[in-house]
C-alpha atoms as a PDB file:
ATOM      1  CA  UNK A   1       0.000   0.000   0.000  1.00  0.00           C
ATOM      2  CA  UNK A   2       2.823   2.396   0.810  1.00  0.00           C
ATOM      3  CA  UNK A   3       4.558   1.550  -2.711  1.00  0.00           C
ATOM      4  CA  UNK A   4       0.592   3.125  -4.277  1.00  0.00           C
ATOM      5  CA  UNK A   5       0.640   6.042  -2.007  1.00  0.00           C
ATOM      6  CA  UNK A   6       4.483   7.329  -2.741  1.00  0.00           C
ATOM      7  CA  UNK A   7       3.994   6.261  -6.171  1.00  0.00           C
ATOM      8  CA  UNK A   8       0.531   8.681  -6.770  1.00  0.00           C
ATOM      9  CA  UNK A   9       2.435  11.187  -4.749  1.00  0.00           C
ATOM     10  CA  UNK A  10       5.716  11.512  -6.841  1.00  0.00           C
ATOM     11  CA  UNK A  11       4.192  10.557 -10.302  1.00  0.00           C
ATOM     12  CA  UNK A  12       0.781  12.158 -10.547  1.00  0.00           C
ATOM     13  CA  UNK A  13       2.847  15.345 -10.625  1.00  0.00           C
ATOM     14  CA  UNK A  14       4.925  14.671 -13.745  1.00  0.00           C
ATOM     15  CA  UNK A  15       1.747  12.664 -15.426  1.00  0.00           C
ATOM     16  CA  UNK A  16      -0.232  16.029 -14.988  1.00  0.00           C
ATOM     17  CA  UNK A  17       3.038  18.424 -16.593  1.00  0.00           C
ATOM     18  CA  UNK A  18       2.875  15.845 -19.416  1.00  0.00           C
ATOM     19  CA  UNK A  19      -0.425  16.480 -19.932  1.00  0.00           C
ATOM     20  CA  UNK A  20      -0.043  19.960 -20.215  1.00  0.00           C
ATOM     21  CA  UNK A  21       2.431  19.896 -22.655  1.00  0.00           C
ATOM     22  CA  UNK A  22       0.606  17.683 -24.821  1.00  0.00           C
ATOM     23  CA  UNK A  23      -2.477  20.122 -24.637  1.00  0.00           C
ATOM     24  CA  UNK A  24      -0.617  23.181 -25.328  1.00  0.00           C
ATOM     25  CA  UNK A  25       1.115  21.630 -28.373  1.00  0.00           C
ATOM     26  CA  UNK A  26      -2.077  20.410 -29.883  1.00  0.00           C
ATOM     27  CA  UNK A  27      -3.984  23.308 -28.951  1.00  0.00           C
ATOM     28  CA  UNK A  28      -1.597  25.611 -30.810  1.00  0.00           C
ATOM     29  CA  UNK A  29      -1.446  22.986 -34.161  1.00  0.00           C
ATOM     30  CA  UNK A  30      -5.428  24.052 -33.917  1.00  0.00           C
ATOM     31  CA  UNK A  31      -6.457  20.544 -33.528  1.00  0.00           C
ATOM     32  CA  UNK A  32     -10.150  19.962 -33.306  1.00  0.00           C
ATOM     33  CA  UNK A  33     -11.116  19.912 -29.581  1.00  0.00           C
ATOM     34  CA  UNK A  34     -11.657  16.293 -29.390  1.00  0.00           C
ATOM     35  CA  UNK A  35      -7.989  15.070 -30.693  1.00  0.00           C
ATOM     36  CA  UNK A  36      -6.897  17.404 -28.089  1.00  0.00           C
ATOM     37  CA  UNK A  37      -8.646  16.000 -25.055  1.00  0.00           C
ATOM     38  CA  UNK A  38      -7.613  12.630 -25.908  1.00  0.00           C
ATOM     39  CA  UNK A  39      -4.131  12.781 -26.791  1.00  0.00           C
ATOM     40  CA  UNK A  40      -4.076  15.562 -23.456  1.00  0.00           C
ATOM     41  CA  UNK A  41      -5.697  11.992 -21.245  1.00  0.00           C
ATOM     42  CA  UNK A  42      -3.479   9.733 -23.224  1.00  0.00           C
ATOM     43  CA  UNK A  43      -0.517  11.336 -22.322  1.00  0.00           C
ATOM     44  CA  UNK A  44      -1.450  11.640 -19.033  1.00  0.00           C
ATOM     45  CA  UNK A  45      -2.198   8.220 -18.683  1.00  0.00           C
ATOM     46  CA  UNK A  46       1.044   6.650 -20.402  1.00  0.00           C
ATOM     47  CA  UNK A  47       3.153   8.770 -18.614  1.00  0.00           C
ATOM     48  CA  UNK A  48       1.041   7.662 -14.934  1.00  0.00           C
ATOM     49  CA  UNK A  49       0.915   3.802 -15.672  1.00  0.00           C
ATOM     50  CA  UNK A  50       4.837   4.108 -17.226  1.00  0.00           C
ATOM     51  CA  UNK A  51       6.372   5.563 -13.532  1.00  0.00           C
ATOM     52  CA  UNK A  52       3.266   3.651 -11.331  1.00  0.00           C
ATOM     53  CA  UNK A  53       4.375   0.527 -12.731  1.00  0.00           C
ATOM     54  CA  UNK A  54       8.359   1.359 -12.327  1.00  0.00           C
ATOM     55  CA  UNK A  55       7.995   1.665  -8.370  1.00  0.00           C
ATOM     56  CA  UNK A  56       6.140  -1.990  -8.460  1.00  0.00           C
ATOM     57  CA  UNK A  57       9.140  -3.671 -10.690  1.00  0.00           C
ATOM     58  CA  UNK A  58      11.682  -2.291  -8.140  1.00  0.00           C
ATOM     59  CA  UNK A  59      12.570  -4.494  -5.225  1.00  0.00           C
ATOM     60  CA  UNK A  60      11.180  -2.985  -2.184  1.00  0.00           C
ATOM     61  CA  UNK A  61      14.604  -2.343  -0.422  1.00  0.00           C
ATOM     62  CA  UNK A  62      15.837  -0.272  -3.313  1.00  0.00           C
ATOM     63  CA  UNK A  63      12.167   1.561  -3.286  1.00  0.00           C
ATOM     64  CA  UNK A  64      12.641   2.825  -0.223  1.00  0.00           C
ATOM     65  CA  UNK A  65      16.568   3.749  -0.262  1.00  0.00           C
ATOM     66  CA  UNK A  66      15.570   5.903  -3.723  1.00  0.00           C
ATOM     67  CA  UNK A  67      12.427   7.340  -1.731  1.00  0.00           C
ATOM     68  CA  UNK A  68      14.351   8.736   0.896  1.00  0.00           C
END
C-alpha cells in the first residue's frame, strides 16, 4: 500500500506536466477539440501507468533507499 501512495504522490505530478504539454502543443497545431482532449488523457495516462508501474518492478529495499 505504501509503494501506491508514494507512487501517486511523486508521479501524478509529472503525469499532470505531461499532460499539459501535450495540450498546449495540440492546442496551438489548432487541432479539433476532441484530438486534443484525448491525446491531453493519453498522455497523461502513459506517462502515470509508465512511472506507477516502475515503483512496483523495483525491489522494495531499493524503493525505499531511492524514496528517501
Amino acid at each position: 500500500m505504501q509503494r501506491t501512495e508514494e507512487a501517486i504522490k511523486r508521479w501524478f505530478p509529472l503525469s499532470v506536466f505531461a499532460a499539459a504539454i501535450s495540450f498546449i502543443i495540440t492546442y496551438l497545431f489548432n487541432l479539433p477539440i476532441e484530438r486534443v482532449i484525448a491525446s491531453t488523457a493519453l498522455a497523461g495516462i502513459i506517462v502515470f501507468s509508465g512511472f506507477f508501474f516502475r515503483s512496483f518492478g523495483k525491489d522494495e529495499n531499493e524503493f525505499k533507499k531511492e524514496m528517501r
